[in-house]
N, C-alpha and C. Protein backbone atom coordinates (compact mmCIF):
# COMPACT_ATOMS: atom_id res chain seq x y z
N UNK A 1 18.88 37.98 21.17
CA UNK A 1 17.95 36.92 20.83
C UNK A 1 17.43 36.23 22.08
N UNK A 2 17.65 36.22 23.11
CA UNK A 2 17.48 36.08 24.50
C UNK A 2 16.34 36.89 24.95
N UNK A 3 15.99 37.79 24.72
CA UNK A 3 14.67 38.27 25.36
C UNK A 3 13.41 37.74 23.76
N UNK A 4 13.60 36.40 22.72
CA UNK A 4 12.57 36.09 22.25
C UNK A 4 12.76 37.10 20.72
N UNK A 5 13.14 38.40 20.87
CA UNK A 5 12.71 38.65 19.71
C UNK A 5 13.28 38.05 18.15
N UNK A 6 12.97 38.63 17.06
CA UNK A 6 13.48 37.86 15.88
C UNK A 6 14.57 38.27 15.55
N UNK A 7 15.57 37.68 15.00
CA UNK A 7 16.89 38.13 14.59
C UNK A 7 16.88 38.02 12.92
N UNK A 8 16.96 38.93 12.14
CA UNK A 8 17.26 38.98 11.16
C UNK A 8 18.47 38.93 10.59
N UNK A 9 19.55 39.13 11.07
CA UNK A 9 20.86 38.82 10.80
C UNK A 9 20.97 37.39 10.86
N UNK A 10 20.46 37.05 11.80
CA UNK A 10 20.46 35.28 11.77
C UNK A 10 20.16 34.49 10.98
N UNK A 11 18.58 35.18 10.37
CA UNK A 11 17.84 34.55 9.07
C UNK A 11 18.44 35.00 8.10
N UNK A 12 19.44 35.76 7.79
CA UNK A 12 20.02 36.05 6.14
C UNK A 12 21.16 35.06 6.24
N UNK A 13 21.65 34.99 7.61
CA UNK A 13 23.20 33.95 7.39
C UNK A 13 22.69 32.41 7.34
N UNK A 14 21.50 32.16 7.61
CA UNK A 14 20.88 30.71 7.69
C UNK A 14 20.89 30.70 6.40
N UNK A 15 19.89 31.54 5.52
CA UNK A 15 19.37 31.43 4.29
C UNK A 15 20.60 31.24 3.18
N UNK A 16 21.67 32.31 2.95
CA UNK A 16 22.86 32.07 2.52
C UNK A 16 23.66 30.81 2.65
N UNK A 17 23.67 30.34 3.94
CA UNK A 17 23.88 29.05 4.16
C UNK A 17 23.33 28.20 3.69
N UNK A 18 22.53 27.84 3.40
CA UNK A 18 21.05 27.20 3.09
C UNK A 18 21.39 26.62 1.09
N UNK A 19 21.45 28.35 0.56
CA UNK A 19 21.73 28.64 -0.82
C UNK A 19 22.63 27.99 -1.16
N UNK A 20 24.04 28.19 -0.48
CA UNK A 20 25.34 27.79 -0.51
C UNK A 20 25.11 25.92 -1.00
N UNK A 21 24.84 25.74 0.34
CA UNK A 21 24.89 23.93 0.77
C UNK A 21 24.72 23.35 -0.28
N UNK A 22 23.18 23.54 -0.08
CA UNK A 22 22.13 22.80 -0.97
C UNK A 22 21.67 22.78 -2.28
N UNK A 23 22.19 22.25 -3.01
CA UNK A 23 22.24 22.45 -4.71
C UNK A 23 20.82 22.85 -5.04
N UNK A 24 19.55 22.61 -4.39
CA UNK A 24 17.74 22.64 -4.53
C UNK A 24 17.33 23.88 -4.30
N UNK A 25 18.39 24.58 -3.66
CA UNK A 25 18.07 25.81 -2.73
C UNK A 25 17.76 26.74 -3.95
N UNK A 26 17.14 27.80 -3.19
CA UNK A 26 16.87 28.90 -4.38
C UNK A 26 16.75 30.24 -3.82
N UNK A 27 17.14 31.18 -4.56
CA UNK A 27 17.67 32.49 -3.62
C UNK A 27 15.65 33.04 -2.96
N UNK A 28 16.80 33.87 -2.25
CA UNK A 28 15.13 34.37 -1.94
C UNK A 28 14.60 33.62 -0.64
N UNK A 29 13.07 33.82 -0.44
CA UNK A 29 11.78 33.32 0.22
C UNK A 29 11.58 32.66 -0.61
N UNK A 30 11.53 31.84 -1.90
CA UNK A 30 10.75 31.03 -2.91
C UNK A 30 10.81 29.96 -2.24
N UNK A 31 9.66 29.47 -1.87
CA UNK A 31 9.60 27.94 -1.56
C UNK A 31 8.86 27.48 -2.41
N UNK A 32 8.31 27.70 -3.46
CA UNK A 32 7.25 27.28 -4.10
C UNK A 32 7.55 25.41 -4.53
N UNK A 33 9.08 25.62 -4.65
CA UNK A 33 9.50 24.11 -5.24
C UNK A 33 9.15 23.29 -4.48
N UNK A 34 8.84 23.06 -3.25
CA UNK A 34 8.32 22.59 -1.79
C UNK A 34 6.63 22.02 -2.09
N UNK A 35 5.63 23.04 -2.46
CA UNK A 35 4.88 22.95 -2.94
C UNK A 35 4.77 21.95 -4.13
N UNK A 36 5.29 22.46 -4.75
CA UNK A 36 5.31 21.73 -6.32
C UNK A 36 5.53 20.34 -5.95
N UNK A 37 6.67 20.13 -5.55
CA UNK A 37 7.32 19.06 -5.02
C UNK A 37 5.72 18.03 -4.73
N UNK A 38 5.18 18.48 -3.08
CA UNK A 38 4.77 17.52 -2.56
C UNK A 38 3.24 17.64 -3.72
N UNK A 39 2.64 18.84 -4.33
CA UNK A 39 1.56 18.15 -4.53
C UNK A 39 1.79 17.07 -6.04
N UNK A 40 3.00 17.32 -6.72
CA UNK A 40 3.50 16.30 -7.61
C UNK A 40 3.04 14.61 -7.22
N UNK A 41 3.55 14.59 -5.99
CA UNK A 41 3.39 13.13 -5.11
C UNK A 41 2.29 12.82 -4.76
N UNK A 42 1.12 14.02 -4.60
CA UNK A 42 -0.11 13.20 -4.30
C UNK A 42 -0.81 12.87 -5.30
N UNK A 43 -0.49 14.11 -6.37
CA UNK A 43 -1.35 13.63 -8.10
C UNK A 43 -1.23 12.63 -8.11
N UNK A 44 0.40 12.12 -8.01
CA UNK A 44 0.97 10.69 -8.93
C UNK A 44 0.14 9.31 -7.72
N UNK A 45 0.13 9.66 -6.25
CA UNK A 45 -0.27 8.99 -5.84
C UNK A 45 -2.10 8.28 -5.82
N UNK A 46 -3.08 9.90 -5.89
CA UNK A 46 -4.41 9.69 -5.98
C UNK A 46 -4.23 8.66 -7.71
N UNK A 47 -3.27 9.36 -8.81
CA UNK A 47 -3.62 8.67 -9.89
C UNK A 47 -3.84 6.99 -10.09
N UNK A 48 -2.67 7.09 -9.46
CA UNK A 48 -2.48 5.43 -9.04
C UNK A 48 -4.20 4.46 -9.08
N UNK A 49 -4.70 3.59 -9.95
CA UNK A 49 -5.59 3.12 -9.59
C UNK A 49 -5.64 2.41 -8.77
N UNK A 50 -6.75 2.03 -7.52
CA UNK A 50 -6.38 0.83 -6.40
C UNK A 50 -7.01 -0.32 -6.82
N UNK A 51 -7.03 -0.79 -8.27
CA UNK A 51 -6.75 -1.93 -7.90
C UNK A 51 -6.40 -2.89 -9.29
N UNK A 52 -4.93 -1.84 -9.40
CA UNK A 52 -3.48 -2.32 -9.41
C UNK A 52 -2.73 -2.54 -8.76
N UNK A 53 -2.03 -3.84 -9.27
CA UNK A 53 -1.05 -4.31 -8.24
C UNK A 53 0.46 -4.26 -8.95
N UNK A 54 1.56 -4.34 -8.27
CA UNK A 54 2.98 -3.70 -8.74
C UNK A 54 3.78 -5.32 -8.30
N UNK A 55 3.28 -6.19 -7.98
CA UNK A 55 3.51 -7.32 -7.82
C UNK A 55 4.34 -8.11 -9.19
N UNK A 56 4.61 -9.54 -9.54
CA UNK A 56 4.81 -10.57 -10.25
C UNK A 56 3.92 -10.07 -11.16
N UNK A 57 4.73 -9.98 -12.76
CA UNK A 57 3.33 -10.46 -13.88
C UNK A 57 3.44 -11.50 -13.85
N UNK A 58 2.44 -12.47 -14.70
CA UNK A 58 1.98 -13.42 -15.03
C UNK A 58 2.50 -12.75 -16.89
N UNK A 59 3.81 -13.87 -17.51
CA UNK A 59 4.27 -13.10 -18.63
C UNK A 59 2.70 -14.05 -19.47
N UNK A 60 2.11 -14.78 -19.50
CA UNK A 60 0.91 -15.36 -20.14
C UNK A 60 -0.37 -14.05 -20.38
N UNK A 61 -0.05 -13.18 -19.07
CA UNK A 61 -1.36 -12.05 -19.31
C UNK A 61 -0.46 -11.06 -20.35
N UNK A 62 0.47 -11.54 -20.99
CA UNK A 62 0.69 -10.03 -21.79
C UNK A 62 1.74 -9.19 -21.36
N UNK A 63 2.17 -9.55 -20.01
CA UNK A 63 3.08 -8.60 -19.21
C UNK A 63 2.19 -7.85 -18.09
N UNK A 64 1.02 -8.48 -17.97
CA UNK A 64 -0.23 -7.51 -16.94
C UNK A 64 -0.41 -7.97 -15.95
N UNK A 65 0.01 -7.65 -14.64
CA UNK A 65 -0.67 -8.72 -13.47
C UNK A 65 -2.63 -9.12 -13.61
N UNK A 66 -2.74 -9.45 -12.82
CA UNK A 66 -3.93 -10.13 -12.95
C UNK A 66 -4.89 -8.93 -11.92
N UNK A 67 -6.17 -8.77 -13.17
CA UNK A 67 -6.74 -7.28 -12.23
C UNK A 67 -7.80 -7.59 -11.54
N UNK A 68 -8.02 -6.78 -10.64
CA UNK A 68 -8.80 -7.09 -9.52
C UNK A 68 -9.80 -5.61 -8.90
N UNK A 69 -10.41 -6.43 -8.36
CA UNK A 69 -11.00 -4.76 -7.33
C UNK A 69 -10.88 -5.37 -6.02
N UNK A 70 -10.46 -4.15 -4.92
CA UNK A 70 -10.37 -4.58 -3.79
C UNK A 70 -11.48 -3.52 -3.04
N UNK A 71 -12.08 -4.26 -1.93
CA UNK A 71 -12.93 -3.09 -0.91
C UNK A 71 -13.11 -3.48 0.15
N UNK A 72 -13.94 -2.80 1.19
CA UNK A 72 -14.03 -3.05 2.45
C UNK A 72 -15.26 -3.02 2.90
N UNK A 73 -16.12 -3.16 3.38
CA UNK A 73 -16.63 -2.90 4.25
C UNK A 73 -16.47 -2.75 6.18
N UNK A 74 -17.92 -2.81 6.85
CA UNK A 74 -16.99 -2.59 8.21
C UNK A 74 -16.45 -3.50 8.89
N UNK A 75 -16.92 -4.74 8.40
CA UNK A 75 -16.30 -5.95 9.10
C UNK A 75 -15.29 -6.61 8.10
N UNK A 76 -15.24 -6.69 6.45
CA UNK A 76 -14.75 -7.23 6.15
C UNK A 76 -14.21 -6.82 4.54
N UNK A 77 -12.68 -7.32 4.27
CA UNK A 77 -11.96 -6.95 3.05
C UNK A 77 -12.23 -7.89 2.16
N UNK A 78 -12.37 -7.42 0.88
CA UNK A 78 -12.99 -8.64 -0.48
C UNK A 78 -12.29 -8.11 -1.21
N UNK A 79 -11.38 -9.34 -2.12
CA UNK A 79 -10.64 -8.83 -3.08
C UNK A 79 -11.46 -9.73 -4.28
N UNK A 80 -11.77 -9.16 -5.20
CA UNK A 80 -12.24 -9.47 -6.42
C UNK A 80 -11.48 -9.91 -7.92
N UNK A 81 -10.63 -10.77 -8.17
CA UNK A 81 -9.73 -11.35 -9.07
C UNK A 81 -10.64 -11.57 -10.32
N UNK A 82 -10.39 -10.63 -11.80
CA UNK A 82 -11.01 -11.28 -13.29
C UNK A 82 -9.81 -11.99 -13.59
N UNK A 83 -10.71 -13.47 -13.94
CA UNK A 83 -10.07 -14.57 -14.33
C UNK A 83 -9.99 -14.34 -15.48
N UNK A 84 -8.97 -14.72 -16.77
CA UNK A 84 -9.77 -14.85 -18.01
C UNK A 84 -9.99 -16.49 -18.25
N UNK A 85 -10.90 -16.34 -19.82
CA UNK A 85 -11.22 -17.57 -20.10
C UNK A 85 -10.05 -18.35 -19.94
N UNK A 86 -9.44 -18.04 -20.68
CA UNK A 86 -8.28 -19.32 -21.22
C UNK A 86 -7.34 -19.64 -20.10
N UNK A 87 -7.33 -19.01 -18.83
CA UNK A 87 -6.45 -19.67 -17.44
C UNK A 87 -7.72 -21.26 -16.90
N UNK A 88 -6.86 -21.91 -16.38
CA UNK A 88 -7.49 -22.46 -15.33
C UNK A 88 -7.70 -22.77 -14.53
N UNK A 89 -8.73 -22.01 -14.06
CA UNK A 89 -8.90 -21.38 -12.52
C UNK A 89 -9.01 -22.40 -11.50
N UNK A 90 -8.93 -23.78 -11.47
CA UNK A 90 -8.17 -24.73 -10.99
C UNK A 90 -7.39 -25.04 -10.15
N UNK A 91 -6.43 -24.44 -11.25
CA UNK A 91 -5.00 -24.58 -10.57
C UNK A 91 -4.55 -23.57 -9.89
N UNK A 92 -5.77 -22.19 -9.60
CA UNK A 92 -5.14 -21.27 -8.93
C UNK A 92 -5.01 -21.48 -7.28
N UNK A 93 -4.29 -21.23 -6.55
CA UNK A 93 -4.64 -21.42 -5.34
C UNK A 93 -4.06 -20.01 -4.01
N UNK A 94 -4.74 -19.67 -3.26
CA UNK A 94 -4.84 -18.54 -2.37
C UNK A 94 -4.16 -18.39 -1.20
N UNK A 95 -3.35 -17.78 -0.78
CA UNK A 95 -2.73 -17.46 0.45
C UNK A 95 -3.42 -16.57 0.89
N UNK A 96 -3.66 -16.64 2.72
CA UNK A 96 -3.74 -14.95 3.36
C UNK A 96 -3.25 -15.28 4.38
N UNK A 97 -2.69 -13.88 4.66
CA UNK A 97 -2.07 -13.42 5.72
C UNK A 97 -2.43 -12.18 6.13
N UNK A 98 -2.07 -11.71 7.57
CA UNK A 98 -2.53 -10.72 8.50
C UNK A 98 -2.57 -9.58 7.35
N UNK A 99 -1.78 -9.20 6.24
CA UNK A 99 -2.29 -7.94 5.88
C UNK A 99 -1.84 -7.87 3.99
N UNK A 100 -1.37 -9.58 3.68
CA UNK A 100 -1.39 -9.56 2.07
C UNK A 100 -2.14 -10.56 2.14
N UNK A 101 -2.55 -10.91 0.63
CA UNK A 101 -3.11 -11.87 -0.11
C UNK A 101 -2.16 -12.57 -1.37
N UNK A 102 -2.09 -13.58 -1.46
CA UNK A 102 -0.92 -13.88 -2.35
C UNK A 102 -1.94 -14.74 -2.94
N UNK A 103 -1.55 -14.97 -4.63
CA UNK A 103 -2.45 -15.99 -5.61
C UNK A 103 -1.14 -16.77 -6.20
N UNK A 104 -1.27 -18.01 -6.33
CA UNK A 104 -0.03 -18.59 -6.96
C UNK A 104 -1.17 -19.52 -7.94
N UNK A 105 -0.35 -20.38 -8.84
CA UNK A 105 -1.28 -21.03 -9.96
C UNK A 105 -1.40 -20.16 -11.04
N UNK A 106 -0.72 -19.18 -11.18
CA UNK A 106 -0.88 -18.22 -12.51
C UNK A 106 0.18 -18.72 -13.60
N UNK A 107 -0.22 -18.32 -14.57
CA UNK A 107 1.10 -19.13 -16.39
C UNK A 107 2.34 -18.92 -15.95
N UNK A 108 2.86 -19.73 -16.17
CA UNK A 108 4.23 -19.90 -16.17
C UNK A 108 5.07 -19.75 -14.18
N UNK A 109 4.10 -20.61 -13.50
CA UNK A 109 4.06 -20.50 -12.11
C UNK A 109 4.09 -18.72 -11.94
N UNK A 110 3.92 -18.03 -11.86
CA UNK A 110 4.11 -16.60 -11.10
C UNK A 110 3.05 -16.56 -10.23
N UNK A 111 3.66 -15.67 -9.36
CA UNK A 111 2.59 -15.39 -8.35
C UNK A 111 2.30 -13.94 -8.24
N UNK A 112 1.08 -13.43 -7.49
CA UNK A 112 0.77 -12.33 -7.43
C UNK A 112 0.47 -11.78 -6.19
N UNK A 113 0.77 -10.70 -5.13
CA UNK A 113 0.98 -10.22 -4.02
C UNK A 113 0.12 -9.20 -3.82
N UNK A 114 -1.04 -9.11 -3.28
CA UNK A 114 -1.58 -7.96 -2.96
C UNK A 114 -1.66 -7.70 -1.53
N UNK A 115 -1.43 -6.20 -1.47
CA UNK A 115 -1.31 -5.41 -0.18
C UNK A 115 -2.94 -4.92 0.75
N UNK A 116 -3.35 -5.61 1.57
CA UNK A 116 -4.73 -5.34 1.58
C UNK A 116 -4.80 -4.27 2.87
N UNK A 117 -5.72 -3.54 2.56
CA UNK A 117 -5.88 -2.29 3.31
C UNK A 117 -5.90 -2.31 5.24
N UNK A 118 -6.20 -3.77 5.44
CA UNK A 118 -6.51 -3.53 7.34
C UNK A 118 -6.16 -4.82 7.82
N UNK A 119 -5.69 -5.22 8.83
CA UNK A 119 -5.36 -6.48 9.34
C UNK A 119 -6.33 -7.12 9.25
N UNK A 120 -6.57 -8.81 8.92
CA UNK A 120 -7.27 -9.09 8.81
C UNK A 120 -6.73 -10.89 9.27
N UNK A 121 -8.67 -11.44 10.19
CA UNK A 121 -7.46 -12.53 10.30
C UNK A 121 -7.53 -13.54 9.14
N UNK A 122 -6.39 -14.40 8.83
CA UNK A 122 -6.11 -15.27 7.73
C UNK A 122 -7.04 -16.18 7.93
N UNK A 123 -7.16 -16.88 9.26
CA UNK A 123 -8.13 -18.14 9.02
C UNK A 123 -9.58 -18.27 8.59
N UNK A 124 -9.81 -16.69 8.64
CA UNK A 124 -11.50 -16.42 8.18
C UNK A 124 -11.76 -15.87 6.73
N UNK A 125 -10.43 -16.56 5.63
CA UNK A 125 -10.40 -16.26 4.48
C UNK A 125 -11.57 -17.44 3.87
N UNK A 126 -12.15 -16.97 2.97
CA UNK A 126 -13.33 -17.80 2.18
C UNK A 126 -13.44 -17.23 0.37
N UNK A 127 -12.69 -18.31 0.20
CA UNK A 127 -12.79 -17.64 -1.52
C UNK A 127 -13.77 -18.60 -2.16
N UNK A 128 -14.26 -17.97 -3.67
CA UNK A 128 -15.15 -18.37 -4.18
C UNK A 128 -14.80 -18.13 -6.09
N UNK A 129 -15.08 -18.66 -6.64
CA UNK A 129 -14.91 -18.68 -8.22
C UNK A 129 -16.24 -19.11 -8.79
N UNK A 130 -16.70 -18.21 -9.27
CA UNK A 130 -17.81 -18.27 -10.17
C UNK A 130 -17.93 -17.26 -11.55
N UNK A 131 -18.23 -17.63 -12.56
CA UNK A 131 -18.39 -16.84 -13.86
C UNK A 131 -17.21 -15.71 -14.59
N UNK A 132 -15.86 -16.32 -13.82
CA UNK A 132 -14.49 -15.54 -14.22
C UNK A 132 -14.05 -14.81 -13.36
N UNK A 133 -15.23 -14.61 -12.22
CA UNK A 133 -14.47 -14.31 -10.53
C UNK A 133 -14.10 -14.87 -9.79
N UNK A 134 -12.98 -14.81 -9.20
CA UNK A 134 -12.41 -15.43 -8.08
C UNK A 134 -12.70 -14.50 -7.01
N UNK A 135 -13.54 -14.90 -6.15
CA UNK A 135 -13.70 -13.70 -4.73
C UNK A 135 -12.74 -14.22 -3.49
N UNK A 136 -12.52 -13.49 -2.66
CA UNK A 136 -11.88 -13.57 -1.80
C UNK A 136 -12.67 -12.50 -0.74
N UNK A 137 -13.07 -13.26 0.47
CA UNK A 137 -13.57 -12.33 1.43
C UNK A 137 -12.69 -12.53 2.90
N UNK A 138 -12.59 -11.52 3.29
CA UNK A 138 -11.72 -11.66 4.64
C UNK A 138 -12.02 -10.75 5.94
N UNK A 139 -12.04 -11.58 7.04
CA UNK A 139 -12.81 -10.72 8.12
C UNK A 139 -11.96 -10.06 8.74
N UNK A 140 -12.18 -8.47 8.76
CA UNK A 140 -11.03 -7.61 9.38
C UNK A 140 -10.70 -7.55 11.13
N UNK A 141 -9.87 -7.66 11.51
CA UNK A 141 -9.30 -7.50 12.77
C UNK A 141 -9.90 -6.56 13.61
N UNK A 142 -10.53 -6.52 14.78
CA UNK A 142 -10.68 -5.48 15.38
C UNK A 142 -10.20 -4.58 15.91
N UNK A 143 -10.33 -2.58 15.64
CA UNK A 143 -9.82 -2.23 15.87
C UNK A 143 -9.34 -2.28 17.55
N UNK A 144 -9.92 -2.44 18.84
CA UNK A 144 -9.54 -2.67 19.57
C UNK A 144 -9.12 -3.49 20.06
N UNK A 145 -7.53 -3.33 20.34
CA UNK A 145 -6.68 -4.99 20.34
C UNK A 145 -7.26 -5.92 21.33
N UNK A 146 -7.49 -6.57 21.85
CA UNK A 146 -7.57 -7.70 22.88
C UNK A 146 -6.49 -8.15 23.49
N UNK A 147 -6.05 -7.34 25.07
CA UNK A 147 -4.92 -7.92 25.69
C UNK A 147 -5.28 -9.05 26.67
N UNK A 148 -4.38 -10.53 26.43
CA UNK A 148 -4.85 -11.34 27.30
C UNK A 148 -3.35 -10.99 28.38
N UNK A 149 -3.55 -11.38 29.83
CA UNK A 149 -2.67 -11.11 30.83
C UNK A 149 -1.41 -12.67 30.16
N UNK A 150 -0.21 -12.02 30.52
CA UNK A 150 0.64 -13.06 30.26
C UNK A 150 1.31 -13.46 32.06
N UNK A 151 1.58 -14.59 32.31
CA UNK A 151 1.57 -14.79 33.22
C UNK A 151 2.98 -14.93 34.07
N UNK A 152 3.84 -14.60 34.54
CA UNK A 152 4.81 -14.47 35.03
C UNK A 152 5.49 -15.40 35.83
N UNK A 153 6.38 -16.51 35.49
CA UNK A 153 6.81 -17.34 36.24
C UNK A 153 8.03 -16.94 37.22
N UNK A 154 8.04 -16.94 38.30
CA UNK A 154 9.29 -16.08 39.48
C UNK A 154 9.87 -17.59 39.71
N UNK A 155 11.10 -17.40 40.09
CA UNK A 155 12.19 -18.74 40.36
C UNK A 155 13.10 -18.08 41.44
């Protein structure tokens, strides 16, 4: 195995080994379960709608968090909150931070946590409520960081 070539004795005692160990294993070359496996995870993942959240219900919506659409453009993330009638949108009030959005003021105090797609900074959050929307717009971080020099005190 020193001059590179392939060892086949090697690959049957790996593979046997392999069979042995690993309760998943399966005789043979079959990897197909590998396959199966990962595209299982992307179905379940593309299925996933984005914009559900896995956060706090609000037990007043039914057991439903509170739905929303989220998007981007190039400068900036907007999360879009349907209010219903009978909350009052009032008492809701908005957190942001570098990369969630949190809503508190929902029935029975709960709050709700959304994961927003790009850093963004918090202080340039601007929400708005009109006609059962609550908007939320937020200006995204640039991708190129900005290093300021830090300055070195010697003693």
């Amino acid at each position: 195995m020193s001059d590179g070539a392939w060892n086949k004795d090697g690959w049957d005692t790996f593979r046997r080994w392999m069979n042995e160990s690993l309760p998943f294993a399966s005789d043979g070359d079959d990897f197909r379960w590998v396959t199966d496996y990962v595209d299982s995870v992307v179905k379940e993942a593309l299925a996933a709608p984005a914009g559900k959240t896995a956060g706090k219900r609000p037990p007043d919506a039914g057991g439903k968090p509170l739905s929303y659409e989220l998007f981007q453009t190039h400068r900036h993330v907007i999360v879009r909150f349907a209010v219903p009638e009978r909350w009052k949108p009032r008492r809701l009030r908005v957190f942001a931070g570098w990369q969630r959005l949190r809503l508190e003021g929902l029935p029975n105090g709960a709050k709700q946590v959304v994961a927003l797609p790009a850093l963004v900074y918090s202080d340039s959050a601007r929400a708005l409520y009109k006609d059962g929307v609550l908007q939320v717009k937020l200006m995204k971080r640039r991708d190129n960081e900005r290093f300021e020099e830090v300055y070195v005190r010697y003693e």
